[in-house]
C-alpha atoms as a PDB file:
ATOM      1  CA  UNK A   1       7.608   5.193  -9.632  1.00  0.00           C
ATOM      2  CA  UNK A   2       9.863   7.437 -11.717  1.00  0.00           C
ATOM      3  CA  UNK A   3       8.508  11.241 -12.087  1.00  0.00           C
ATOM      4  CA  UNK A   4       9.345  12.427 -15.387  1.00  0.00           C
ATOM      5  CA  UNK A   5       9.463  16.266 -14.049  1.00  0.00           C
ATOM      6  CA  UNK A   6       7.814  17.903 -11.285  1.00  0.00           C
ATOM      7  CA  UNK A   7       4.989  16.511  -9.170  1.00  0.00           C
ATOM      8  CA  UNK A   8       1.506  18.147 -10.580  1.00  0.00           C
ATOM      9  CA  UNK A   9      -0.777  20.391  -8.393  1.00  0.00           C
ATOM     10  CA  UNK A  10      -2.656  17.537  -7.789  1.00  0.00           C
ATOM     11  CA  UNK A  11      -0.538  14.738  -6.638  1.00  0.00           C
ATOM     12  CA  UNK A  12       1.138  17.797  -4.825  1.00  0.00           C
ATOM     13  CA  UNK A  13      -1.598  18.615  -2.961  1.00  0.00           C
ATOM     14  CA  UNK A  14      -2.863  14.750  -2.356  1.00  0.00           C
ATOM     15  CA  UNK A  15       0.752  13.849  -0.592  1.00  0.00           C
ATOM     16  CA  UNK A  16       0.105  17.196   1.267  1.00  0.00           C
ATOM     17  CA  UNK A  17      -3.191  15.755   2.527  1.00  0.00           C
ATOM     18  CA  UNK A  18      -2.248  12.376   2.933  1.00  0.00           C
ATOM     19  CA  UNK A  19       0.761  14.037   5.637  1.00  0.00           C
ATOM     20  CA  UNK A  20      -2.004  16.270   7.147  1.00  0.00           C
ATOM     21  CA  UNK A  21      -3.964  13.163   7.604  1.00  0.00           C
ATOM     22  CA  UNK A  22      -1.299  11.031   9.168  1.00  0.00           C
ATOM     23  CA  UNK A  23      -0.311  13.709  11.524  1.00  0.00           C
ATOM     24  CA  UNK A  24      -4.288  15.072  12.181  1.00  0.00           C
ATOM     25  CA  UNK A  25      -6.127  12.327  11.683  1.00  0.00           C
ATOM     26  CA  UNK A  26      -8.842  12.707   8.586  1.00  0.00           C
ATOM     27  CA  UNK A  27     -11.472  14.344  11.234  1.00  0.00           C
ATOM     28  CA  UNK A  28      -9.203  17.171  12.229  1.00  0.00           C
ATOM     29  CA  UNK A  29      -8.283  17.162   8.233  1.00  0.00           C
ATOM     30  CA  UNK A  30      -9.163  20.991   7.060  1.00  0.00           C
ATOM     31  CA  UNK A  31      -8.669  22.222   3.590  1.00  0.00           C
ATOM     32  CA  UNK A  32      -6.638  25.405   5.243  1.00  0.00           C
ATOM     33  CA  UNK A  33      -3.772  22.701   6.283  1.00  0.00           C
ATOM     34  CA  UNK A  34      -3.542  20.841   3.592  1.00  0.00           C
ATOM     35  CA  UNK A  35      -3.245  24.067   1.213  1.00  0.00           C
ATOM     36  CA  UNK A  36      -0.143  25.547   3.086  1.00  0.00           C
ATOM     37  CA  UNK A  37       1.329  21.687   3.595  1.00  0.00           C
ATOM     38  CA  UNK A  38       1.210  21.839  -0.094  1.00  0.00           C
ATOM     39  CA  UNK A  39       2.517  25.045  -0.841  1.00  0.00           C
ATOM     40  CA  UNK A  40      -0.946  25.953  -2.604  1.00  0.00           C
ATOM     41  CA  UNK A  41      -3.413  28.891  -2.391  1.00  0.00           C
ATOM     42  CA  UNK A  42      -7.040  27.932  -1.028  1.00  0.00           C
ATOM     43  CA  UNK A  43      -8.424  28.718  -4.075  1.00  0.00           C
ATOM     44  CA  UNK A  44      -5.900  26.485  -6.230  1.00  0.00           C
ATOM     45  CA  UNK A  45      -7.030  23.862  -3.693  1.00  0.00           C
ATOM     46  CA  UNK A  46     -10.453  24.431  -3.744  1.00  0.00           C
ATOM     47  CA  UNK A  47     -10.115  24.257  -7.851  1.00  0.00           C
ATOM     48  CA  UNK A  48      -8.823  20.863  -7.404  1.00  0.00           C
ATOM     49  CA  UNK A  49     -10.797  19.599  -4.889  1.00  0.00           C
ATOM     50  CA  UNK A  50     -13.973  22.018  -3.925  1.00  0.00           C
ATOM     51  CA  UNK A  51     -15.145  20.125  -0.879  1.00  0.00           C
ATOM     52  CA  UNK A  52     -13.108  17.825   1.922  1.00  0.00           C
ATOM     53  CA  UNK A  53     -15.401  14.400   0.351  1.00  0.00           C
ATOM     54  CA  UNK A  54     -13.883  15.129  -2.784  1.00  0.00           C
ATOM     55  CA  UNK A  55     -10.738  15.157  -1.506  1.00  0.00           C
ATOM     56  CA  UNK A  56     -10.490  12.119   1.144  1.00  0.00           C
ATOM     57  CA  UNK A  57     -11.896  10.183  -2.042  1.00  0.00           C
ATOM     58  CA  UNK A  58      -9.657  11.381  -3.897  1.00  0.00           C
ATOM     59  CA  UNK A  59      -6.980  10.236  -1.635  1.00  0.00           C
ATOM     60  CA  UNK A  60      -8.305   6.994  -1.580  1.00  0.00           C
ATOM     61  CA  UNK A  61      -8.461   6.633  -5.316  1.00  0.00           C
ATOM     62  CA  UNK A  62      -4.534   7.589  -5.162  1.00  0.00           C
ATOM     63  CA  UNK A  63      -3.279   5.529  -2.601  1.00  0.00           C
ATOM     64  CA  UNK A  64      -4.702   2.548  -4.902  1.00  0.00           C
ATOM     65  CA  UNK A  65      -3.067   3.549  -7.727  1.00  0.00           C
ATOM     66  CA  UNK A  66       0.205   4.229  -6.089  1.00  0.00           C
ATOM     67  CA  UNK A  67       0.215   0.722  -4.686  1.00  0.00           C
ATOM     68  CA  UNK A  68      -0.520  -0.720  -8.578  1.00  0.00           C
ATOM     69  CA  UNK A  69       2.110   1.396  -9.766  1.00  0.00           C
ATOM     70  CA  UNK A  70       4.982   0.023  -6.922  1.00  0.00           C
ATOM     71  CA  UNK A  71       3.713  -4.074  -8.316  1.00  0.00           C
ATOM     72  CA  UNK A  72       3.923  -3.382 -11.367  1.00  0.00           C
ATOM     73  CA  UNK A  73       6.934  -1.676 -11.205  1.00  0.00           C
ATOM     74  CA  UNK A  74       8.313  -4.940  -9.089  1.00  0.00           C
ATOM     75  CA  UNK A  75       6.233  -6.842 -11.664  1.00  0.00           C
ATOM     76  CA  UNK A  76       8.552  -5.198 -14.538  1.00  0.00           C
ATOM     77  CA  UNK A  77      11.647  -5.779 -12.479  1.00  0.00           C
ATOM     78  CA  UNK A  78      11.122  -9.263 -11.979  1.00  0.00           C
ATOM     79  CA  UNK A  79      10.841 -11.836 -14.688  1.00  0.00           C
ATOM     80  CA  UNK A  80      10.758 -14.817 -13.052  1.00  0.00           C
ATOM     81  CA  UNK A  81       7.574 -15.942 -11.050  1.00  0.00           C
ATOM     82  CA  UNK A  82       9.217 -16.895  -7.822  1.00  0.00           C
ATOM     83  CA  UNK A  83      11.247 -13.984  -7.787  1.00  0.00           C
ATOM     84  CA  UNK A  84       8.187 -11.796  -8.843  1.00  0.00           C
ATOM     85  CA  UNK A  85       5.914 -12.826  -5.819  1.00  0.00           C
ATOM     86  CA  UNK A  86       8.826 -12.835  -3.246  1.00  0.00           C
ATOM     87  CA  UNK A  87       9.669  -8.793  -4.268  1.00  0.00           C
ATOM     88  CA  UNK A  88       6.062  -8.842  -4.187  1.00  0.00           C
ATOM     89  CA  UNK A  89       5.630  -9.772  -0.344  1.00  0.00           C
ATOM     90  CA  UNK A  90       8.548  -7.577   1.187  1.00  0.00           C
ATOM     91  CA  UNK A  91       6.658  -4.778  -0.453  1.00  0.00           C
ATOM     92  CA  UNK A  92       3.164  -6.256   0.911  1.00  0.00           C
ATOM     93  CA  UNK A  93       5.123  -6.603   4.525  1.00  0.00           C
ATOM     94  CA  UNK A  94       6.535  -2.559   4.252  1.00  0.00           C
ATOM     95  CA  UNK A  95       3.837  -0.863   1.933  1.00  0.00           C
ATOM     96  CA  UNK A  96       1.228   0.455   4.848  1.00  0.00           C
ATOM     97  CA  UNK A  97       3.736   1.385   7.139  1.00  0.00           C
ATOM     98  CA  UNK A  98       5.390   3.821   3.873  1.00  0.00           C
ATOM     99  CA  UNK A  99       2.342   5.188   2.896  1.00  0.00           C
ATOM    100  CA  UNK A 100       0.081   5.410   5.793  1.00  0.00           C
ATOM    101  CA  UNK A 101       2.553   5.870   8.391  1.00  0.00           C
ATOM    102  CA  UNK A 102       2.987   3.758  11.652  1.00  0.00           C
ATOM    103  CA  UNK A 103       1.474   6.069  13.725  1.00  0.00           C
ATOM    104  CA  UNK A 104      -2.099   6.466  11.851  1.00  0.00           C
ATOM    105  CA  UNK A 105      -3.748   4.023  13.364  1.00  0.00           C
ATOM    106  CA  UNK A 106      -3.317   5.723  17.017  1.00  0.00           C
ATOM    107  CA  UNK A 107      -3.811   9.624  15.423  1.00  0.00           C
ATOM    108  CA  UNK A 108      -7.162   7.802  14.431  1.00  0.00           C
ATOM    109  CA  UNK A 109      -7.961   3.930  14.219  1.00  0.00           C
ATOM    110  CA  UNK A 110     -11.609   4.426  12.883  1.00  0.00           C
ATOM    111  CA  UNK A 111     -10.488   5.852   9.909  1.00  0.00           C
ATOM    112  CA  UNK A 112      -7.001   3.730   9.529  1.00  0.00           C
ATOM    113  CA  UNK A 113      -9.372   0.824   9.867  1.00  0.00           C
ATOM    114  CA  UNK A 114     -12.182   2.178   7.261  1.00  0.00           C
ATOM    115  CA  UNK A 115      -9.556   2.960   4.878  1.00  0.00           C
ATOM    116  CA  UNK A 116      -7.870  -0.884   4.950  1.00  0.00           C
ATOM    117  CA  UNK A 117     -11.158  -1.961   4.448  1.00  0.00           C
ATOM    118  CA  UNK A 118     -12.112   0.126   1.570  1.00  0.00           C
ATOM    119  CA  UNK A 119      -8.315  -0.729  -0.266  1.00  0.00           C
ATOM    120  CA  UNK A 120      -8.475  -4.365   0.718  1.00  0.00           C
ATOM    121  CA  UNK A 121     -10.755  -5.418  -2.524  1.00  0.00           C
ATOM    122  CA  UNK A 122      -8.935  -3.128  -4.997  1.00  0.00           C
ATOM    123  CA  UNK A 123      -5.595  -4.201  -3.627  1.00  0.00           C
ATOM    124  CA  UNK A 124      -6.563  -7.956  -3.756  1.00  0.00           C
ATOM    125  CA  UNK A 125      -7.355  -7.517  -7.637  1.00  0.00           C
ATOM    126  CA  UNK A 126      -4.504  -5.684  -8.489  1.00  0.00           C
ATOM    127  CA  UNK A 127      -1.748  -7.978  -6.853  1.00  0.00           C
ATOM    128  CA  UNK A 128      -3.516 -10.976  -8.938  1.00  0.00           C
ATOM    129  CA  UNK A 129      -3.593  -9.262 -11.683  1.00  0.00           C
ATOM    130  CA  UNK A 130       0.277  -7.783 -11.565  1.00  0.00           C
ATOM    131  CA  UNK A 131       1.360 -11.346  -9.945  1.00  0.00           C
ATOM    132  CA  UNK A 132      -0.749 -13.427 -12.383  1.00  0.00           C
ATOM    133  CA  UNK A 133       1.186 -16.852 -12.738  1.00  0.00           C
ATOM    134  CA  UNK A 134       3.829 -16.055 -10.064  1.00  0.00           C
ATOM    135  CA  UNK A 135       1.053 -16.830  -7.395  1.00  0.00           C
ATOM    136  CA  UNK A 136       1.238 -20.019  -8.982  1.00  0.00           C
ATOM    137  CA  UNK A 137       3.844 -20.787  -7.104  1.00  0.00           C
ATOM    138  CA  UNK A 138       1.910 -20.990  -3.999  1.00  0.00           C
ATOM    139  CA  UNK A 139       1.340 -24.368  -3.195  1.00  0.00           C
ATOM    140  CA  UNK A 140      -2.400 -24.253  -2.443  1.00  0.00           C
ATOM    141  CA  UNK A 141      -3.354 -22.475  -5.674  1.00  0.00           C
ATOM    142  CA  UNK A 142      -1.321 -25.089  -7.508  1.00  0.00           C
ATOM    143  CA  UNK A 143      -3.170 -28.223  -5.817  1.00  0.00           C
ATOM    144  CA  UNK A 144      -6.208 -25.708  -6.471  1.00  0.00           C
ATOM    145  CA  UNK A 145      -7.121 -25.509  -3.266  1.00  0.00           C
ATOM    146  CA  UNK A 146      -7.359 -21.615  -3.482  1.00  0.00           C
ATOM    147  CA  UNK A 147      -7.513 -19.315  -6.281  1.00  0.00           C
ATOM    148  CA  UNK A 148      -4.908 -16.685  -7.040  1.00  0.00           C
ATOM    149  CA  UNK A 149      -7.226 -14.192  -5.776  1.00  0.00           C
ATOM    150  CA  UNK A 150      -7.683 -15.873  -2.962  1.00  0.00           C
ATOM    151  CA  UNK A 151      -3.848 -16.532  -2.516  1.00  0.00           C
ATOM    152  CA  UNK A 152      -3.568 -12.593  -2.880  1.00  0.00           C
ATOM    153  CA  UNK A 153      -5.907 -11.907   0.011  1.00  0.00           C
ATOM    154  CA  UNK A 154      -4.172 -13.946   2.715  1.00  0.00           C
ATOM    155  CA  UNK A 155      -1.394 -12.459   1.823  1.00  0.00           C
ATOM    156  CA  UNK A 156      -2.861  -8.635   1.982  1.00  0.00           C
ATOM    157  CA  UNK A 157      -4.344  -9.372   5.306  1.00  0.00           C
ATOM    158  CA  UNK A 158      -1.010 -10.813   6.796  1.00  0.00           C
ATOM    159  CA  UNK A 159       0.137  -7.565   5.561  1.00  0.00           C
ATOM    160  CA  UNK A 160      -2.498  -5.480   7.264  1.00  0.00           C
ATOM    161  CA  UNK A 161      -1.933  -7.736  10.722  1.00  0.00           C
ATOM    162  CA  UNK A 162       1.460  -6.637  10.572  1.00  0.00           C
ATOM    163  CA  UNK A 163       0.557  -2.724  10.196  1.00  0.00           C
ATOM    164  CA  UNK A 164      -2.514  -3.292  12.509  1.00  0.00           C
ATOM    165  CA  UNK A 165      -0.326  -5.521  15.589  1.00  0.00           C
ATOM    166  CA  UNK A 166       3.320  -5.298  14.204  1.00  0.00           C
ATOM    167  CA  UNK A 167       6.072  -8.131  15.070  1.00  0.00           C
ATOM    168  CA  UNK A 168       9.210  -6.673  16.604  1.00  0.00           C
ATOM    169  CA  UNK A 169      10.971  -7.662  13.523  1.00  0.00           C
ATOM    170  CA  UNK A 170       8.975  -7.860  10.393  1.00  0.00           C
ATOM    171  CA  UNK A 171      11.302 -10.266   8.847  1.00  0.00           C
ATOM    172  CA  UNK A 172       9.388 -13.145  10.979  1.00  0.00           C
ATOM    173  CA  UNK A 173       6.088 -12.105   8.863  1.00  0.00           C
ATOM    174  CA  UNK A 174       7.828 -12.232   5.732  1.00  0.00           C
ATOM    175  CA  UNK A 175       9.192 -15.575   6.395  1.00  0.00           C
ATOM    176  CA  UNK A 176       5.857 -17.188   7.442  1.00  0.00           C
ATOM    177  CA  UNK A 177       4.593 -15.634   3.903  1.00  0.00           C
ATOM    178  CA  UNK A 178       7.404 -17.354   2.031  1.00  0.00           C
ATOM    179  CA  UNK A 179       6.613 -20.671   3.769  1.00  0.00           C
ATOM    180  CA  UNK A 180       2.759 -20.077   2.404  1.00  0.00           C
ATOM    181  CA  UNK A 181       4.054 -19.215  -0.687  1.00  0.00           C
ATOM    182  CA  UNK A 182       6.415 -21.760  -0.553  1.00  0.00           C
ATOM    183  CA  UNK A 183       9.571 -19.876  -0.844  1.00  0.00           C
ATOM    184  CA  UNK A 184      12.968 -20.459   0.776  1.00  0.00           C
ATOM    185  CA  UNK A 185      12.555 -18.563   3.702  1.00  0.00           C
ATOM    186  CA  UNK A 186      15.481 -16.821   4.481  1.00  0.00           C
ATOM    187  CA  UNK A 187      16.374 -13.592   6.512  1.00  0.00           C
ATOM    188  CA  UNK A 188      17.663 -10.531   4.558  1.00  0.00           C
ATOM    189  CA  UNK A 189      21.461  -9.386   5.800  1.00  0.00           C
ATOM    190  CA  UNK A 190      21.702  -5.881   6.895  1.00  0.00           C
ATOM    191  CA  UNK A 191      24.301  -5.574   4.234  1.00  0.00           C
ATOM    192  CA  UNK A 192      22.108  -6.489   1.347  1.00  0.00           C
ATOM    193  CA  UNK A 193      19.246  -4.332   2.854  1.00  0.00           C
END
């Protein structure tokens, strides 16, 4: 997503904890880090976010969003359904390990695993809503076998198996995806990447 000038306090200080997090852990998460990862006073924190619950939902609330705003911005990029829902995956296959970090799930997996869990509902609506008729081209949902919602959650948790027990190369996810979608499956060139 394109800023249109600087980052506000908020999102400033959400990023800030979201780092903290990834690097801490949420249970080792104090309001003191995240204010000087931010660049923030503790009371300009504390006027944002006056307790740590506030905060971590807060976070959670954001990192939703953010992954709405990166489909639709594929979404607006990509006119054509087929083209639309295979943008769509490599984003599914790279989003958690972007946002979250490869390395949160061994700083804390209770947490890493609460917070896919929490997301995985919200995410499933918004990629069938963004995708709409380009998970039409998958063929179970156009036999009807499965609904697009449904299409949308196999896909999110081949995504989360991938961030939870990653493949060497996560090309070999993405092309099992395009097969389910029913996509060419073909490997990206280093050149193109």
């Amino acid at each position: 997503m394109a800023m249109n000038g600087p980052p506000s306090t908020s999102v400033l200080i959400l990023e800030a904890a979201r780092r903290t997090i990834r690097a801490r852990g949420p249970e080792k998460l104090s309001m003191s880090a995240v204010a000087a990862e931010a660049g923030v006073s503790r009371p300009t924190l504390y006027r944002w976010f006056p307790t740590k619950a506030l905060l971590l939902g807060a976070i959670t609330a954001y990192e939703v969003e953010q992954f709405d705003l990166g489909l639709q911005e594929l979404a607006d990029e990509q006119r054509d359904p087929g083209r639309r829902l295979d943008a769509a995956l490599r984003y599914l296959v790279t989003y958690l390990d972007k946002t979250l970090g490869a390395d949160s799930i061994r700083v804390d997996a209770d947490s890493a695993l609460q917070g896919l869990n929490d997301s995985l509902q919200p995410h499933v609506t918004s990629l069938a809503r963004v995708l709409g008729d380009a998970l039409d081209e998958v063929p179970a949902v156009r036999d009807e076998q499965v609904t697009r919602e449904q299409a949308a959650e196999v896909f999110l948790r081949l995504a989360y198996s991938q961030y939870l027990v990653p493949t060497p190369d996560a090309e070999d996810l993405l092309a099992t995806m395009r097969a389910f979608a029913g996509l060419p499956s073909r490997r990206r060139r280093a050149a193109s990447a």
